[in-house]
Each structure stands twice: as C-alpha cells, then as structure tokens.
N, C-alpha and C. Protein backbone atom coordinates (compact mmCIF):
# COMPACT_ATOMS: atom_id res chain seq x y z
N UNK A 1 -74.36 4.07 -11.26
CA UNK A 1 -74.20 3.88 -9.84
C UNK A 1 -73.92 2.40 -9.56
N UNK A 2 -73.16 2.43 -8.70
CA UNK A 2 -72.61 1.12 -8.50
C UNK A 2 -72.82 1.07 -6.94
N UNK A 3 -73.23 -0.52 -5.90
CA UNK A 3 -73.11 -0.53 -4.65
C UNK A 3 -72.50 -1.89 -4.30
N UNK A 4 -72.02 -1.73 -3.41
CA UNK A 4 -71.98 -3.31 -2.87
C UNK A 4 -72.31 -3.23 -1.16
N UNK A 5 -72.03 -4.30 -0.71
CA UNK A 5 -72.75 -4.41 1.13
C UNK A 5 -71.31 -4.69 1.42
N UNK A 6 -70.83 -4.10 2.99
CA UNK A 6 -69.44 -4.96 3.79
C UNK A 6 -69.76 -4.47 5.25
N UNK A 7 -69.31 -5.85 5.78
CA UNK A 7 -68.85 -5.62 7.05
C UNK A 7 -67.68 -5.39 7.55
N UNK A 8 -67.78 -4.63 7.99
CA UNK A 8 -66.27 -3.21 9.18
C UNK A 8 -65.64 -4.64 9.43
N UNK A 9 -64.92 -5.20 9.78
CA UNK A 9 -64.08 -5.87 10.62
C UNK A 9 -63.22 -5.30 11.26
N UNK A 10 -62.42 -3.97 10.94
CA UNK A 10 -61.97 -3.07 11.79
C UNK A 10 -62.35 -3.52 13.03
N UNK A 11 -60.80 -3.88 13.97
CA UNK A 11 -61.66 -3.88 15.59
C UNK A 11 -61.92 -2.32 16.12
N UNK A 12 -61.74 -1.55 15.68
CA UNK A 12 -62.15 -0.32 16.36
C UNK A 12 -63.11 0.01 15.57
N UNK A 13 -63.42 -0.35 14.45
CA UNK A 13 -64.81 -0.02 13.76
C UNK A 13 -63.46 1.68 13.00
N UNK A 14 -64.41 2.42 12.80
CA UNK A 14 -64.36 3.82 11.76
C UNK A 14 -64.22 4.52 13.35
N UNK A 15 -62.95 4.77 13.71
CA UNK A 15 -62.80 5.79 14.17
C UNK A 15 -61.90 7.01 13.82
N UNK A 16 -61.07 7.76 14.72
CA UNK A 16 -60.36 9.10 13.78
C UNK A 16 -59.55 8.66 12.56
N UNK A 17 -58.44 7.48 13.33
CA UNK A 17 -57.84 7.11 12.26
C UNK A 17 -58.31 6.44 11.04
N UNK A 18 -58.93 5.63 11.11
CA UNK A 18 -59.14 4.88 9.85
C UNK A 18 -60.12 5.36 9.24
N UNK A 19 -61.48 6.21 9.67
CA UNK A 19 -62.02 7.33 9.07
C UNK A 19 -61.47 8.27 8.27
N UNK A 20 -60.55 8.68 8.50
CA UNK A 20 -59.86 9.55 7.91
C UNK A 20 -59.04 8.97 6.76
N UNK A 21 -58.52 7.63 6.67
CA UNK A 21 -57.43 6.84 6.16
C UNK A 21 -58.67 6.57 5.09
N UNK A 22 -60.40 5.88 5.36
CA UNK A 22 -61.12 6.02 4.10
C UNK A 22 -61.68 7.18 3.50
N UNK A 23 -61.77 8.61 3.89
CA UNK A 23 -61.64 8.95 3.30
C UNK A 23 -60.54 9.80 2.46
N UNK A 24 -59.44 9.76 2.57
CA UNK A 24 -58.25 9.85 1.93
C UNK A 24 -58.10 8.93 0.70
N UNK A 25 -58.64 7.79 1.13
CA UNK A 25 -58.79 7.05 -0.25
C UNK A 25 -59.77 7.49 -0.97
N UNK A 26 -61.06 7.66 -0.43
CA UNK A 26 -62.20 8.02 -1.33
C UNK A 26 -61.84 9.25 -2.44
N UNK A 27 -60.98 10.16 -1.87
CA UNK A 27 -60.90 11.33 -2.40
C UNK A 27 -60.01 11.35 -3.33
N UNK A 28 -58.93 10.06 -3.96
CA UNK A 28 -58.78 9.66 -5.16
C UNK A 28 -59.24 9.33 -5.99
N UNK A 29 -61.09 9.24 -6.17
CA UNK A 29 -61.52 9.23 -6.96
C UNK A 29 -62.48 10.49 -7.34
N UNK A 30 -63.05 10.90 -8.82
CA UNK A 30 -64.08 11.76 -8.89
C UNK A 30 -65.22 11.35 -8.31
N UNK A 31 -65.65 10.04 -8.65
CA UNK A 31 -66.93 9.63 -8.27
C UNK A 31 -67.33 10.18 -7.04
N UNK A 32 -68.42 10.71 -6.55
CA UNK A 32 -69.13 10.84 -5.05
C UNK A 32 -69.08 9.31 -4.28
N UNK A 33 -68.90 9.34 -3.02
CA UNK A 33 -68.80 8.09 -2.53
C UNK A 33 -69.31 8.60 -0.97
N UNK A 34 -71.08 7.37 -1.21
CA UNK A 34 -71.37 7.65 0.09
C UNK A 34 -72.07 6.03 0.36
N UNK A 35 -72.04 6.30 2.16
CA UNK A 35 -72.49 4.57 2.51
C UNK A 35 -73.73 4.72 2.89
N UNK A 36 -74.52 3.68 2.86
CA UNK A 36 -75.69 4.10 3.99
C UNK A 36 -75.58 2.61 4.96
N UNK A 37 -75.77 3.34 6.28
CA UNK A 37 -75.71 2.83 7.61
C UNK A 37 -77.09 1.99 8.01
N UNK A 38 -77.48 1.85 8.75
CA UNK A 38 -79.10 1.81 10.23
C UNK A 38 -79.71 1.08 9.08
N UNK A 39 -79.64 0.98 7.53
CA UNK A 39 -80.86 1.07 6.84
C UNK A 39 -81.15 1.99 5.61
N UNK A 40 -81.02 3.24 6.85
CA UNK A 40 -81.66 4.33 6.19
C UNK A 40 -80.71 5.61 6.41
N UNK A 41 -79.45 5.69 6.87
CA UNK A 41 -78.80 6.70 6.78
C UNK A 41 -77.73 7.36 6.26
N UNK A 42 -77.19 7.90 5.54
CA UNK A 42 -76.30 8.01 4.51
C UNK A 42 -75.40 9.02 4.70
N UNK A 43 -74.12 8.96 4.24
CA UNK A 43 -72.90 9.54 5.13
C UNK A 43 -71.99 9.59 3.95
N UNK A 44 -71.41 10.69 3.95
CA UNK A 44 -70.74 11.44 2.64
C UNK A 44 -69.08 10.51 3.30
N UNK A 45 -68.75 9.58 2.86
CA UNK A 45 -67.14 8.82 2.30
C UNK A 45 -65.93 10.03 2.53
N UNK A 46 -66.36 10.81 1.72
CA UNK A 46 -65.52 11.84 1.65
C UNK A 46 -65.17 12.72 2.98
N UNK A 47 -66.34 13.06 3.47
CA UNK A 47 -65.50 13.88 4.81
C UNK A 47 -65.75 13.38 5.66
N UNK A 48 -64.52 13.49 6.66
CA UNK A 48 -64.61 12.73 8.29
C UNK A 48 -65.61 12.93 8.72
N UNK A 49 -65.68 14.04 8.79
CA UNK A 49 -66.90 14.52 10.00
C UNK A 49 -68.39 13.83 9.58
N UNK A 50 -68.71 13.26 8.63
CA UNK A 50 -69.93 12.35 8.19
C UNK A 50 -69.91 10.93 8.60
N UNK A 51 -68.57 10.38 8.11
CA UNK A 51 -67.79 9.26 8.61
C UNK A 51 -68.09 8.61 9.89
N UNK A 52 -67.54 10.13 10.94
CA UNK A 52 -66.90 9.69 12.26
C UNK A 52 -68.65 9.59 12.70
N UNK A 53 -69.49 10.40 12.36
CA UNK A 53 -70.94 10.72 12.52
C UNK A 53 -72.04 9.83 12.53
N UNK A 54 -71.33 8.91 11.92
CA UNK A 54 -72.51 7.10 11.31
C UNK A 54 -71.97 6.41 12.37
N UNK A 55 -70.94 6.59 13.46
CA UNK A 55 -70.55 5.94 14.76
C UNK A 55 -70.42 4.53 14.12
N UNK A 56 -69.66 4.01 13.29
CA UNK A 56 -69.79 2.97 12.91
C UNK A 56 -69.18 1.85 13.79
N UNK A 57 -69.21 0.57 14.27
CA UNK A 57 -68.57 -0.42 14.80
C UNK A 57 -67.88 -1.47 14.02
N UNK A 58 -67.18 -2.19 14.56
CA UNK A 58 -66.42 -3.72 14.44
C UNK A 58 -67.91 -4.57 14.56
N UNK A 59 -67.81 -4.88 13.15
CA UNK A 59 -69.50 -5.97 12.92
C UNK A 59 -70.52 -5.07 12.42
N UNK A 60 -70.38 -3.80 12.51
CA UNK A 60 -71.67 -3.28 11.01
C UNK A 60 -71.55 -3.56 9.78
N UNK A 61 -72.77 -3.58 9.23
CA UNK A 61 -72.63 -3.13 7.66
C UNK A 61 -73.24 -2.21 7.52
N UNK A 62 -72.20 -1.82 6.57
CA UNK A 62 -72.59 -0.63 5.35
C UNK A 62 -72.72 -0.86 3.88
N UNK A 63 -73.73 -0.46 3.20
CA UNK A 63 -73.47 -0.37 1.69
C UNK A 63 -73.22 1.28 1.10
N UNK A 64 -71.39 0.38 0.27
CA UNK A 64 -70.90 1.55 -0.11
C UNK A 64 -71.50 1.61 -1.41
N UNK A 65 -71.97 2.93 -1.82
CA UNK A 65 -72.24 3.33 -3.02
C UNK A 65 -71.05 4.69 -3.90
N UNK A 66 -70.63 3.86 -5.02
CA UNK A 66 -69.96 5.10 -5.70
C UNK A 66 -70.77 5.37 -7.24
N UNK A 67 -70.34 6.63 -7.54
CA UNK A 67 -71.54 7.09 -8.31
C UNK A 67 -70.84 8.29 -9.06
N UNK A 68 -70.58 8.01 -10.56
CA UNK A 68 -69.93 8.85 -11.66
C UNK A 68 -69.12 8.26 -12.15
N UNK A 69 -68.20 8.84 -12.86
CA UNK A 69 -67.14 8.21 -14.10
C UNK A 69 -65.82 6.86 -13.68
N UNK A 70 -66.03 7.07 -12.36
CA UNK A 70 -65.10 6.25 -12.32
C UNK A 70 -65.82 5.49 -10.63
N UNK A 71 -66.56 5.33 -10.99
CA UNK A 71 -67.31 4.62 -9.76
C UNK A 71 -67.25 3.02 -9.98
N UNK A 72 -66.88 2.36 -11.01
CA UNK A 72 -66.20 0.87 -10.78
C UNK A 72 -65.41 0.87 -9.88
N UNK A 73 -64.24 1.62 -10.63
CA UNK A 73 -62.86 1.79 -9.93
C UNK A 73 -63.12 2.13 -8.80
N UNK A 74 -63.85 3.10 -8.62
CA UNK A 74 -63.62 3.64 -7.03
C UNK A 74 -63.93 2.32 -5.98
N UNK A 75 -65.27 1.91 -6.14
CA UNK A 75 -66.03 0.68 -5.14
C UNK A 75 -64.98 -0.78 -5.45
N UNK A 76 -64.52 -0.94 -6.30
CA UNK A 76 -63.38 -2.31 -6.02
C UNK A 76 -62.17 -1.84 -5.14
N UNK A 77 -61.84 -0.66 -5.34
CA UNK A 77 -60.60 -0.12 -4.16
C UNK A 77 -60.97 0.12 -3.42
N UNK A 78 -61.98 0.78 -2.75
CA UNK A 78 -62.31 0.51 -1.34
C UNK A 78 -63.03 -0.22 -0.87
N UNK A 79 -63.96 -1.64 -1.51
CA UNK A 79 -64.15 -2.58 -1.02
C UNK A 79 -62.67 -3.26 -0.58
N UNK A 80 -61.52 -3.35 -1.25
CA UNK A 80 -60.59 -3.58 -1.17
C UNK A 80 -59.73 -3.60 0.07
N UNK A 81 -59.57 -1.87 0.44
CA UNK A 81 -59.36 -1.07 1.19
C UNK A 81 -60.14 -1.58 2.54
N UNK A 82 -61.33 -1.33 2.59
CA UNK A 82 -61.51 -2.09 3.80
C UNK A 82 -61.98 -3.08 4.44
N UNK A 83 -61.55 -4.05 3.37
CA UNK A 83 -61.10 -5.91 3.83
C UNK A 83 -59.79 -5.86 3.98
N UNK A 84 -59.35 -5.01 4.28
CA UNK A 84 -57.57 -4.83 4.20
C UNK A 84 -57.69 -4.19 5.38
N UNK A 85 -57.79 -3.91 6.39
CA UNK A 85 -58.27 -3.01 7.51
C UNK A 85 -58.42 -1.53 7.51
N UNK A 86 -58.23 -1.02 6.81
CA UNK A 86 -58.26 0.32 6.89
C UNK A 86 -57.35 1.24 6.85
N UNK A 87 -55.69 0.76 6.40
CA UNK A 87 -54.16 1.26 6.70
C UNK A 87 -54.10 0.90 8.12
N UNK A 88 -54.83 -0.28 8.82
CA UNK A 88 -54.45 -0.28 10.36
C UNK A 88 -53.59 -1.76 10.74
C-alpha cells in the first residue's frame, strides 16, 4: 500500500466533470484506489458516485491511497493527474 496527501486546487474542487475525468484515470489501473477525506472518511476513486459524495472543494486535502500490483504506478499518475487539474 502506498499513500500520499494533496491538495484539490481544482477551482471547482471534484465536481461531475473532473470526478469523473479521476476516476477514468483510476480505472487504468488494477490497484483499488481510494482517498480519505474529513480525517476519517473514505471514498472508492473508482466510482463517481463516492467521488461526487466526499463533496470535495478547491483547498481540501485528501490522502490518496493505492493498493495492489501496480499501486506505485497508479499514485504517481494521479498524484500527477491532479496537480495537472483534472483534464480541466
């Protein structure tokens, strides 16, 4: 298991679009890929509807965690991914 911490800079934060745009990326990898939000709440990468659900903003952090065979790879591309804005 691998994690790291980021802040959204997204000015709209994780909404339909760019929710959807991470997880479209996530889902190029096998690894499971989930963040946890508040602290204490944790939200499946993979489907929107978890995503859109953590109400995330412009100025949260999240720590993304990826977890299985290719969970390096996965967490440097979407740390990547969203210091890059999000496809926005």
């Amino acid at each position: 298991m691998v994690a790291q911490k980021i802040i959204i800079k997204n000015p709209t934060g994780l909404h339909l679009r760019p929710a959807g745009n991470l997880c479209k990326e996530a889902m190029k990898f096998k690894s499971k890929v989930t963040f946890i939000y508040d602290e204490k709440n944790v939200a499946n990468a993979k489907s929107v509807l978890s995503v859109l659900g953590a109400c995330i903003k412009s100025g949260d952090e999240i720590e993304l965690i990826c977890n299985g065979e290719d969970e390096s790879e996965a967490l440097e591309h979407l740390i990547q991914y969203i210091k890059d804005g999000l496809g926005e």
